[in-house]
C-alpha atoms as a PDB file:
ATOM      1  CA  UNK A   1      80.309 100.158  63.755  1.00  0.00           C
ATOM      2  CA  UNK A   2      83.817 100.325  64.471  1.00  0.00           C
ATOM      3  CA  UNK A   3      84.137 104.133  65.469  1.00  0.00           C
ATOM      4  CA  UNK A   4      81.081 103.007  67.599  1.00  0.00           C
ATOM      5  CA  UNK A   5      82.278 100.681  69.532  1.00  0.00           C
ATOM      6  CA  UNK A   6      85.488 102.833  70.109  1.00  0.00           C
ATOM      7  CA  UNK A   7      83.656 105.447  71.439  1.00  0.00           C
ATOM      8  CA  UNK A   8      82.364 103.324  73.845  1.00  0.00           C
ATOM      9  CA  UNK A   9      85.557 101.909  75.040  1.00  0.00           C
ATOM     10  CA  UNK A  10      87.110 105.302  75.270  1.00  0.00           C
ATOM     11  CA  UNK A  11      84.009 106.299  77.322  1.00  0.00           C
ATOM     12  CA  UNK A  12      84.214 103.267  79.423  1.00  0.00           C
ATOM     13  CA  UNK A  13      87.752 104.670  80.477  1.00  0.00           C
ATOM     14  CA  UNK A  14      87.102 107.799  81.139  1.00  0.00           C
ATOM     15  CA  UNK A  15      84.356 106.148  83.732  1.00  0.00           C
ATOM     16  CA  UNK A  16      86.755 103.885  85.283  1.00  0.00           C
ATOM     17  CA  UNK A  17      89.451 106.690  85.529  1.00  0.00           C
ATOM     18  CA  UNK A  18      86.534 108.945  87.146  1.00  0.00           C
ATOM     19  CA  UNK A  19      85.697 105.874  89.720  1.00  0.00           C
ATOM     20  CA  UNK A  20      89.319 104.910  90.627  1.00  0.00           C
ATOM     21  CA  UNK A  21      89.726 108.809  91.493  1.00  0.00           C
ATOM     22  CA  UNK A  22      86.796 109.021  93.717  1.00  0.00           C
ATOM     23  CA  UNK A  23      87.493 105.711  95.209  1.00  0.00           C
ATOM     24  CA  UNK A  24      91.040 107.047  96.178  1.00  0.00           C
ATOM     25  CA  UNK A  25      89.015 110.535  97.396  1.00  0.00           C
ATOM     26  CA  UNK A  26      87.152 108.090  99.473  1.00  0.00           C
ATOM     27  CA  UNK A  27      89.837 106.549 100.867  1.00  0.00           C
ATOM     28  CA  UNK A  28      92.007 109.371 101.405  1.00  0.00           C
ATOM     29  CA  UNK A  29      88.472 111.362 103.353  1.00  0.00           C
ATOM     30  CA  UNK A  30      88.421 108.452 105.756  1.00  0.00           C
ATOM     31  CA  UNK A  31      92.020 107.463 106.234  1.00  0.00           C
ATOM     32  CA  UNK A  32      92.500 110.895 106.768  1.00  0.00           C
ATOM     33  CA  UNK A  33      89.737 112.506 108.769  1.00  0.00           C
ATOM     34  CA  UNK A  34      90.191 109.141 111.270  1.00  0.00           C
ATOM     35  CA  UNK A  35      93.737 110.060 111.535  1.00  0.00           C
ATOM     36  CA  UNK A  36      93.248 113.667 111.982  1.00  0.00           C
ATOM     37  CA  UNK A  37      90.756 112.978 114.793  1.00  0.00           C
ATOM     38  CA  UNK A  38      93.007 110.556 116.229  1.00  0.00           C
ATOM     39  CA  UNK A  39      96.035 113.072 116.589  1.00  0.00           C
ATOM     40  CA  UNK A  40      93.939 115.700 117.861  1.00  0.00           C
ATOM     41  CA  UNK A  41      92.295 113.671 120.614  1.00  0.00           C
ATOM     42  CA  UNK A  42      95.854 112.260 121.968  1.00  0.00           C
ATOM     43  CA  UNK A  43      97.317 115.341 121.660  1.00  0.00           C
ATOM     44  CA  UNK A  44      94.598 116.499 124.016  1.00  0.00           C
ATOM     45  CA  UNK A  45      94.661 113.877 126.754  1.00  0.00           C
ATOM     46  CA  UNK A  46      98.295 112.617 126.514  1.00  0.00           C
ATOM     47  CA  UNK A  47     100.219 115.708 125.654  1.00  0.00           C
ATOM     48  CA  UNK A  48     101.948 117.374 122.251  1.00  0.00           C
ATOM     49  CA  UNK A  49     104.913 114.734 122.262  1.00  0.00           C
ATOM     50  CA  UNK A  50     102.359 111.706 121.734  1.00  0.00           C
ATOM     51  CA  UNK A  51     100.110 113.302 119.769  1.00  0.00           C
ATOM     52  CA  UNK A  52     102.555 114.850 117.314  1.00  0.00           C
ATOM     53  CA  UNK A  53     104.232 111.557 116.970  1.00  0.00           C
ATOM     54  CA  UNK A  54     101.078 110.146 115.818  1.00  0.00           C
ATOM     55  CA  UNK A  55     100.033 113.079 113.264  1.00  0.00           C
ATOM     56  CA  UNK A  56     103.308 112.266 111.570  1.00  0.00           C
ATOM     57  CA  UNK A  57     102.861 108.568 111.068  1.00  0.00           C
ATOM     58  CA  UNK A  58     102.268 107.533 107.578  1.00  0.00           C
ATOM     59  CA  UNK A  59      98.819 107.167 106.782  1.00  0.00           C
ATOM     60  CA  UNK A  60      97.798 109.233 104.150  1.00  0.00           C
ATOM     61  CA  UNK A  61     100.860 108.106 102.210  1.00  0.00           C
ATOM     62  CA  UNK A  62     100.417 104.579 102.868  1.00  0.00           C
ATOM     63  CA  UNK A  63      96.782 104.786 101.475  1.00  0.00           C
ATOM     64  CA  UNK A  64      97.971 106.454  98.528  1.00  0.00           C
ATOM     65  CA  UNK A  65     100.977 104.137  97.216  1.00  0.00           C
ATOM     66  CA  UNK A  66      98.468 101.308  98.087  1.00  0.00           C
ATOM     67  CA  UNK A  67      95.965 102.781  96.045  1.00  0.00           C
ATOM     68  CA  UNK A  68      98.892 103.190  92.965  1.00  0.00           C
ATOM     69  CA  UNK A  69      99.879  99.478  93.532  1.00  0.00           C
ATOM     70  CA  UNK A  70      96.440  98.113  93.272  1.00  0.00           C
ATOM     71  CA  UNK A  71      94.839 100.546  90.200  1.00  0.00           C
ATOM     72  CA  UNK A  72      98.354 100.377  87.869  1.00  0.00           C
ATOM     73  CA  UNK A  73     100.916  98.153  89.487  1.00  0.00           C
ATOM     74  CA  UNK A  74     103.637  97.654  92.109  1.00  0.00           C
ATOM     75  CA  UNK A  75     106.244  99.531  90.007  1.00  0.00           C
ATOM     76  CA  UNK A  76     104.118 102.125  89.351  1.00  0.00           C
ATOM     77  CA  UNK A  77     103.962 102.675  93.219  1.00  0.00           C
ATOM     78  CA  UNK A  78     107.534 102.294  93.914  1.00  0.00           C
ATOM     79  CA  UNK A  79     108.467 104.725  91.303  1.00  0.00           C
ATOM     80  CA  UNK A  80     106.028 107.300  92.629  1.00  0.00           C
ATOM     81  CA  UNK A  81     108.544 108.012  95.308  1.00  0.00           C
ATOM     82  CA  UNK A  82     111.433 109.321  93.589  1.00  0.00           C
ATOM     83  CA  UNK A  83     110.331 112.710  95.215  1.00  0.00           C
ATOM     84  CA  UNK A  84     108.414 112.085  98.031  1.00  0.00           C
ATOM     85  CA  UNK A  85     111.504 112.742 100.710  1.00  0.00           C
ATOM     86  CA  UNK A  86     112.226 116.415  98.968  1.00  0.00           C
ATOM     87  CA  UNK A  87     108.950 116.895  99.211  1.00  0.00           C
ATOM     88  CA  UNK A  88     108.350 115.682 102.935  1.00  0.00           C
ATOM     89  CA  UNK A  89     111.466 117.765 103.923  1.00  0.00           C
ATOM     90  CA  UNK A  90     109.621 121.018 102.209  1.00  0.00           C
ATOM     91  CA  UNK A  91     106.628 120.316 104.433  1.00  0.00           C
ATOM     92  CA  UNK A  92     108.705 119.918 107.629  1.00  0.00           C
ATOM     93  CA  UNK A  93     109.778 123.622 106.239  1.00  0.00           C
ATOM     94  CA  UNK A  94     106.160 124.464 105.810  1.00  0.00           C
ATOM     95  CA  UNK A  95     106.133 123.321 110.011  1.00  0.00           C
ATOM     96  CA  UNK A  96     108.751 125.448 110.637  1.00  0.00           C
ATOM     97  CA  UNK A  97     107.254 128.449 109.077  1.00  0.00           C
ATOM     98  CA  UNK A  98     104.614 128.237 110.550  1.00  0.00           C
ATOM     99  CA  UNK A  99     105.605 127.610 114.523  1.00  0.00           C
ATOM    100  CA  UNK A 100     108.179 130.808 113.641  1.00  0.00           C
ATOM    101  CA  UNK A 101     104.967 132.919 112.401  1.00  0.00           C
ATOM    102  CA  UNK A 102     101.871 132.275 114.367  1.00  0.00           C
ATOM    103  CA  UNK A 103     102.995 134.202 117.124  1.00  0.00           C
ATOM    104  CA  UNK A 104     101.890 137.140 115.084  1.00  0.00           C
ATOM    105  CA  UNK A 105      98.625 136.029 114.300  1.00  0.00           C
ATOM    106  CA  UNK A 106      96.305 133.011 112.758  1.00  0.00           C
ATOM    107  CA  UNK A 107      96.775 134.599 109.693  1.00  0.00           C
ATOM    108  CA  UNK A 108     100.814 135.134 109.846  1.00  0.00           C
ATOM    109  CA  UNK A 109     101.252 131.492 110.893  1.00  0.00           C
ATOM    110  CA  UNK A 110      99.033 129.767 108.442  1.00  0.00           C
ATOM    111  CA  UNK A 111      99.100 132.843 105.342  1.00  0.00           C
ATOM    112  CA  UNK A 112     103.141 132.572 105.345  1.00  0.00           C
ATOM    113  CA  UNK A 113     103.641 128.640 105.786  1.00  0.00           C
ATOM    114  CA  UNK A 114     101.495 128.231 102.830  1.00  0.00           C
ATOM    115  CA  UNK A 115     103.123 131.113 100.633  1.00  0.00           C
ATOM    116  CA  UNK A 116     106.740 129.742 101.885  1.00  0.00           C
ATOM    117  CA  UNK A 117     105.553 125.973 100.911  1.00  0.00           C
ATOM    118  CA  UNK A 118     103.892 127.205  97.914  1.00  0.00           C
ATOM    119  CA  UNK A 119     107.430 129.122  96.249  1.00  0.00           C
ATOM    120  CA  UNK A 120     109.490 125.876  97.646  1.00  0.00           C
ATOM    121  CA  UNK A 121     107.029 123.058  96.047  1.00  0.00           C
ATOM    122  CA  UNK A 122     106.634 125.086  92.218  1.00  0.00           C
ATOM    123  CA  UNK A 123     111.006 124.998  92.709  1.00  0.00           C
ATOM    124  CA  UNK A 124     110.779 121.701  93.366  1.00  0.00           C
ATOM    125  CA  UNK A 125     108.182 121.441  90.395  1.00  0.00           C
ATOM    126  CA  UNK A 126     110.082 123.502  88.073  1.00  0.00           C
ATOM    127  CA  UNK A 127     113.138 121.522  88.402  1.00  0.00           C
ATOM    128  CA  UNK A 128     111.517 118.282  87.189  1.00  0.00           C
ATOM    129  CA  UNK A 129     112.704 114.613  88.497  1.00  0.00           C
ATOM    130  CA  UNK A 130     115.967 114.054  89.951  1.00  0.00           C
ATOM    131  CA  UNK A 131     117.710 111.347  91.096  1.00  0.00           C
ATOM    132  CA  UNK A 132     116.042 109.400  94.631  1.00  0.00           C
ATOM    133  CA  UNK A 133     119.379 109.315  95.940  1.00  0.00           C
ATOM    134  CA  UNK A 134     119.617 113.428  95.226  1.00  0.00           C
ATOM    135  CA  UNK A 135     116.247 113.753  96.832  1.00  0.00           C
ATOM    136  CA  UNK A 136     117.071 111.719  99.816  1.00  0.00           C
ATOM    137  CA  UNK A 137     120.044 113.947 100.654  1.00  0.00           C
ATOM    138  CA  UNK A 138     118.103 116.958  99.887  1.00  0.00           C
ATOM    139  CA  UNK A 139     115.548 115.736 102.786  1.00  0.00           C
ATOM    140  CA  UNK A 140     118.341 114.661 105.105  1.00  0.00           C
ATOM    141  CA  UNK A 141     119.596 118.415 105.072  1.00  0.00           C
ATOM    142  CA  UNK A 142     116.046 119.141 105.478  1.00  0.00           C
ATOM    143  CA  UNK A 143     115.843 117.193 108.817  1.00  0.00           C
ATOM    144  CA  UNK A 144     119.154 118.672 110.245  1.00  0.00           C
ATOM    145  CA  UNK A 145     117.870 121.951 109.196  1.00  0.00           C
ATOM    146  CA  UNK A 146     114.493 122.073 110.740  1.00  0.00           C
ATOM    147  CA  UNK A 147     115.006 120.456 113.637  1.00  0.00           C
ATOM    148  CA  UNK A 148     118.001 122.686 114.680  1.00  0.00           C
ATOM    149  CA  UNK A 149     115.576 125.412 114.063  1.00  0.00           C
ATOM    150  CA  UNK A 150     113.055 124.253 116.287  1.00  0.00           C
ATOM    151  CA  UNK A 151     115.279 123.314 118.787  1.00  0.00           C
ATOM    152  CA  UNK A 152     117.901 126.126 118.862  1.00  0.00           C
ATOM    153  CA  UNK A 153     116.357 129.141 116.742  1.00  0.00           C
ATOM    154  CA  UNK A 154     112.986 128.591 119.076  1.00  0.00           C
ATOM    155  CA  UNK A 155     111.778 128.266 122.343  1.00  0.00           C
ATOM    156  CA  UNK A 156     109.162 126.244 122.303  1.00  0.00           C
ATOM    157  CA  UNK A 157     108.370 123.646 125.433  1.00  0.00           C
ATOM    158  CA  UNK A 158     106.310 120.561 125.285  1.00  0.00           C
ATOM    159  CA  UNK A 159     102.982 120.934 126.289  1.00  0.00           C
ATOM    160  CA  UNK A 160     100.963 118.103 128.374  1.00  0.00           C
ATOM    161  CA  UNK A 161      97.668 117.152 128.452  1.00  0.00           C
ATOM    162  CA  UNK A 162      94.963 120.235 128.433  1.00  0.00           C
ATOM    163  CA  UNK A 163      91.882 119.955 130.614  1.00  0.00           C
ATOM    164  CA  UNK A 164      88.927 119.967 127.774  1.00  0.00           C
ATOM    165  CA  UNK A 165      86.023 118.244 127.485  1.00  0.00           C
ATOM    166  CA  UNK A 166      86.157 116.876 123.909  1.00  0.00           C
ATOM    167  CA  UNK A 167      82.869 114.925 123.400  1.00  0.00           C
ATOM    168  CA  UNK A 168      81.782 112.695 120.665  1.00  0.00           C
ATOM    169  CA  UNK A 169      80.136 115.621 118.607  1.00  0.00           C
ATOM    170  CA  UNK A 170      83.471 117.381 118.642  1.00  0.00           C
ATOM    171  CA  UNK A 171      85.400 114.121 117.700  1.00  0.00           C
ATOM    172  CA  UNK A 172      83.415 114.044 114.893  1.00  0.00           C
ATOM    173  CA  UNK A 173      83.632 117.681 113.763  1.00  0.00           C
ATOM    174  CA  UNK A 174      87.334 117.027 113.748  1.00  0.00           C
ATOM    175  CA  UNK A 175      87.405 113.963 111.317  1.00  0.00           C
ATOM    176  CA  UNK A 176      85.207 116.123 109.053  1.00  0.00           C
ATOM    177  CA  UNK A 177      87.074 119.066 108.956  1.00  0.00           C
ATOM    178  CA  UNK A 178      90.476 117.273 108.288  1.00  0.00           C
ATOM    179  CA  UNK A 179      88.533 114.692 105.908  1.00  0.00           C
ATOM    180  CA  UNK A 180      87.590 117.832 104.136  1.00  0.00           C
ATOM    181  CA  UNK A 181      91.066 119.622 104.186  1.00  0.00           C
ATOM    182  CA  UNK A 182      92.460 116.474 102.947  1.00  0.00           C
ATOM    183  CA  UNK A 183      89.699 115.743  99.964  1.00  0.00           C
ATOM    184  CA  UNK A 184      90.128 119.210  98.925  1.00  0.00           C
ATOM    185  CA  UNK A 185      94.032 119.093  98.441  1.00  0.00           C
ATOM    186  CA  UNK A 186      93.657 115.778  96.432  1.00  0.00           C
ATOM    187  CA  UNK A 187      90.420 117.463  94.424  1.00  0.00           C
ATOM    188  CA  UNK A 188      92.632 120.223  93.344  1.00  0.00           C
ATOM    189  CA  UNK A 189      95.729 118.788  92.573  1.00  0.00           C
ATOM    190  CA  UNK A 190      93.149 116.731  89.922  1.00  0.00           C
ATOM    191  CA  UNK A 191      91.219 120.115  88.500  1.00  0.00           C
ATOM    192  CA  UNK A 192      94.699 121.747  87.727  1.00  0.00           C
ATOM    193  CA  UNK A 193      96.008 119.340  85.832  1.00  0.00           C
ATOM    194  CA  UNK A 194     100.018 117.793  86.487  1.00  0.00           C
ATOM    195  CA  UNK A 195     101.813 120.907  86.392  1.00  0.00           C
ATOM    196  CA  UNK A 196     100.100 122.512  89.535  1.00  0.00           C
ATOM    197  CA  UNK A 197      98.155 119.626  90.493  1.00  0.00           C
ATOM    198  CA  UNK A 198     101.605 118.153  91.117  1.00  0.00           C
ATOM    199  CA  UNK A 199     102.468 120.655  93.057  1.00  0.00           C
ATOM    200  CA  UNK A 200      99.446 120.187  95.567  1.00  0.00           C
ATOM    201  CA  UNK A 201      99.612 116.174  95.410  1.00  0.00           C
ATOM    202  CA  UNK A 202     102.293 116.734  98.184  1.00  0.00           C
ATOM    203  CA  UNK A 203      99.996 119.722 100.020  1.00  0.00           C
ATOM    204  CA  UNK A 204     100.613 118.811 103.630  1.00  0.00           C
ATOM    205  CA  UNK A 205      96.767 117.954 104.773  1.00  0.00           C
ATOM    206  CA  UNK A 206      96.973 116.238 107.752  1.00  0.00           C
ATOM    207  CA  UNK A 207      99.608 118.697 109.348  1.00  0.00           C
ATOM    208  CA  UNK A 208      97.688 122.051 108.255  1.00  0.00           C
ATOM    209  CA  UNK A 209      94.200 120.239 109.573  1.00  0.00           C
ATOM    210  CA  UNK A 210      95.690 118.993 112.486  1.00  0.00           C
ATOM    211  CA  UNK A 211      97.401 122.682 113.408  1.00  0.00           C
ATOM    212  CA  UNK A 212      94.498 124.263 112.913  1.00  0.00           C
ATOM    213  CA  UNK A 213      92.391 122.063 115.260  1.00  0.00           C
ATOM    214  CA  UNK A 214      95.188 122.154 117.992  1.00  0.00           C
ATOM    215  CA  UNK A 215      95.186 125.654 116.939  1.00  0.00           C
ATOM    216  CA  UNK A 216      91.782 126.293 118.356  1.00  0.00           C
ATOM    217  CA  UNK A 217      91.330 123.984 121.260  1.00  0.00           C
ATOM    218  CA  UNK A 218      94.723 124.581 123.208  1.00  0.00           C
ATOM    219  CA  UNK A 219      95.859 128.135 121.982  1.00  0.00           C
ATOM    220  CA  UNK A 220      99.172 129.076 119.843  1.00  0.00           C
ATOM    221  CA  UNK A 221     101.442 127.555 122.891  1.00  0.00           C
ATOM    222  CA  UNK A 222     100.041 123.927 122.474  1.00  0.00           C
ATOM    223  CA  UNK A 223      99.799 123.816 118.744  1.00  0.00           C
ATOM    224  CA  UNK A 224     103.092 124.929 118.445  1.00  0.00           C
ATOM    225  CA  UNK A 225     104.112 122.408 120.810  1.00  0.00           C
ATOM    226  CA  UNK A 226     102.176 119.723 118.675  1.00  0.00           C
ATOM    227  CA  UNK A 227     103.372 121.360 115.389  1.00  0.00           C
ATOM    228  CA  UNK A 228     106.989 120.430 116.970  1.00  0.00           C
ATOM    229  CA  UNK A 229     106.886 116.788 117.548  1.00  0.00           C
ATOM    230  CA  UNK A 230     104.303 116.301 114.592  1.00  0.00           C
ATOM    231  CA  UNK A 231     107.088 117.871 112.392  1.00  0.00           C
ATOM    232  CA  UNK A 232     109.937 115.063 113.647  1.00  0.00           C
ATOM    233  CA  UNK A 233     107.581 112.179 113.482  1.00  0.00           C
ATOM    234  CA  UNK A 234     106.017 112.963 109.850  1.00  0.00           C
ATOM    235  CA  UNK A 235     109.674 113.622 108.746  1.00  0.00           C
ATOM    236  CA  UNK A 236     111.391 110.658 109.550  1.00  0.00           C
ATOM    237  CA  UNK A 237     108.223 108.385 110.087  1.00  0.00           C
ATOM    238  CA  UNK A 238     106.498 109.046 106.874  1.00  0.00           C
ATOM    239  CA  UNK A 239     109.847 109.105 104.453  1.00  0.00           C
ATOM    240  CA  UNK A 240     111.291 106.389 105.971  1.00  0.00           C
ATOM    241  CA  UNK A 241     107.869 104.597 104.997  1.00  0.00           C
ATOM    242  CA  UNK A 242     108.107 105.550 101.841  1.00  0.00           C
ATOM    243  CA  UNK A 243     111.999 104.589 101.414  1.00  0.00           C
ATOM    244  CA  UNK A 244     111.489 100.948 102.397  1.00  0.00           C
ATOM    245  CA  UNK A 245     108.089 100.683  99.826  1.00  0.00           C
ATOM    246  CA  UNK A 246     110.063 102.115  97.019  1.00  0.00           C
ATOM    247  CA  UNK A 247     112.355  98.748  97.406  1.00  0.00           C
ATOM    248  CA  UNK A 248     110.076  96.358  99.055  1.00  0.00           C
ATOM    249  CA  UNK A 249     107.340  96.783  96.730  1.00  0.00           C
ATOM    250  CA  UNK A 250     110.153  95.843  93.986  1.00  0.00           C
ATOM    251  CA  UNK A 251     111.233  93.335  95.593  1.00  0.00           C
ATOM    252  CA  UNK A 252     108.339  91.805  97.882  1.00  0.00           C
ATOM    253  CA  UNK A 253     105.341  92.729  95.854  1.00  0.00           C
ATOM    254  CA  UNK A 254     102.594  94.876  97.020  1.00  0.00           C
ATOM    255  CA  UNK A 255     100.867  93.209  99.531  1.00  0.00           C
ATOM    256  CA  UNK A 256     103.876  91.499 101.487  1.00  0.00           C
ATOM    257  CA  UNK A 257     105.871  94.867 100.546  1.00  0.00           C
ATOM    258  CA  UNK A 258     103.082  97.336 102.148  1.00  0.00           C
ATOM    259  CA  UNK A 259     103.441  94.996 105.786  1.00  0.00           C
ATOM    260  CA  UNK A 260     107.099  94.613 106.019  1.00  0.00           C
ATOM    261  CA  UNK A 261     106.995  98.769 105.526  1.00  0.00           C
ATOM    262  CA  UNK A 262     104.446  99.484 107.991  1.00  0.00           C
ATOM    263  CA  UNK A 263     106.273  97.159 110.459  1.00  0.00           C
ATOM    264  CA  UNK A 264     109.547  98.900 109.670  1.00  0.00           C
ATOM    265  CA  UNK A 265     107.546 102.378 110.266  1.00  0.00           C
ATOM    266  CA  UNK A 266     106.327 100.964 113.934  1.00  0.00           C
ATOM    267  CA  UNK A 267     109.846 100.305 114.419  1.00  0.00           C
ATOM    268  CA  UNK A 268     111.166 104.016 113.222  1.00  0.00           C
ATOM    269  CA  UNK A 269     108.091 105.747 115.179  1.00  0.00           C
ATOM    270  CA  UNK A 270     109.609 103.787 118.662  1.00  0.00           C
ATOM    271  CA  UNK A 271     112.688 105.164 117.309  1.00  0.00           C
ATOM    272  CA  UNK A 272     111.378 108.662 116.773  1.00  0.00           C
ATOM    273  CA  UNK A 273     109.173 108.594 120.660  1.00  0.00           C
ATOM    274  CA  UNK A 274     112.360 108.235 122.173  1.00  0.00           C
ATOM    275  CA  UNK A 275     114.334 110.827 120.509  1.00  0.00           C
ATOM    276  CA  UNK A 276     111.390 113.349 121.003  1.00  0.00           C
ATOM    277  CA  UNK A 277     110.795 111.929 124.300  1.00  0.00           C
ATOM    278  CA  UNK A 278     114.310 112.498 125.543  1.00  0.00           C
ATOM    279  CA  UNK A 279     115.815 115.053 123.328  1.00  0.00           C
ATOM    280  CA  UNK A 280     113.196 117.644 122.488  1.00  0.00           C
ATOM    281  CA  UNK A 281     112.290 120.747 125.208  1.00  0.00           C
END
């Protein structure tokens, strides 16, 4: 009766493990493929500064902690983070890479960004947990790094708005695709397991998604362009974010932690519009 009724318990579990982690899939497909959309569409009416500042607000991130806070607790969330600024500063490399490559090709740009991210992220893997104050500095180098490299390494002008047509069918095709880029990086970070699966929990969705789609619609001179201002944004905007929810959430709780972030990310991605608007080509 006993081994019974602990069977069922550890079966109940294993369900409400299996829901939470669709529920967060869920969340994550339409946070994601709305966002997506969204960056793709301003990018194409307003230009590559706007746009890119918008692809690298927190979104996907936000969703996420929120999702820890609520299914385990606020300090669960908060210490979630101890690598998330490493890792943001190894996907503004993963930008990088990829505005230096696609010149050469579809293949060159997108192929080498994800072998270049790939090496970096199973370092950063390898080496296990360190400090949040010696990930935070490793992400401020990051930032000086990347966006000297953009700025003085490339040549790469903004871009305004392009004249396409972008109906409602196409709108949608874009949510879907980066819904689908995004659900697949969170699927397989799952299916391996933590060592690799850690390794892909930081997979840059929205950015790849987003480059591909500007990518296609404006040609290699636009998306680069986007790639440019995305890669700013998402690396100040989205660490930043996650900075003031490591100590808010500690300190404010979840809910009241999760608004007094976001309104200190509104007041960073001002911060960031201006800088791009007046200091990048």
């Amino acid at each position: 009766m006993e081994a019974t009724k602990t069977a069922s318990s550890d079966k109940t579990t294993v369900t409400d493990m299996d829901f939470t982690f669709w529920l967060k899939v869920a969340l994550g497909l339409l946070v994601g493929s709305c966002w997506v959309a969204l960056t793709t569409v301003a990018a194409d009416r307003y230009g590559s500064k706007i746009g890119g500042l918008i692809g690298g607000l927190p979104s996907t991130v936000l969703v996420s902690l929120l999702f820890i806070g609520v299914t385990q607790s606020a300090a669960a969330a908060s210490s979630t983070t101890t690598l998330m600024p490493l890792a943001q500063g190894i996907n503004g490399l993963f930008v990088v890479s990829y505005l230096f490559l696609v010149p050469r090709g579809a293949v060159a740009g997108f192929g080498g960004a994800f072998v270049i991210w790939l090496v970096l992220s199973a370092a950063l893997a390898t080496l296990g947990m360190c400090p949040f104050a010696v990930s935070v500095c490793g992400w401020a180098l990051l930032v000086v790094a990347c966006f000297f490299a953009v700025e003085k390494a490339m040549i790469i002008p903004s871009r305004g708005r392009i004249e396409l047509r972008c109906p409602a069918g196409q709108v949608v095709l874009r949510a879907l695709f980066g819904g689908a880029v995004i659900t697949s990086a969170v699927v397989i970070a799952r299916l391996l397991g933590p060592a690799i699966g850690g390794i892909f929990a930081a997979f840059p969705a929205v950015f790849v998604s987003t480059l591909v789609i500007t990518y296609r619609s404006g040609g290699v001179d636009f998306s680069r362009a986007v790639g440019k201002s995305m890669m700013m944004s998402g690396l100040v905007n989205v660490t930043l974010y996650v900075v003031a929810a490591r100590y808010l959430y500690a300190r404010h709780g979840l809910i009241c932690g999760t608004v007094f972030a976001v309104l200190l990310s509104s007041a960073t991605a001002w911060l960031t519009y201006a800088f791009v608007k007046t200091r990048l080509s």
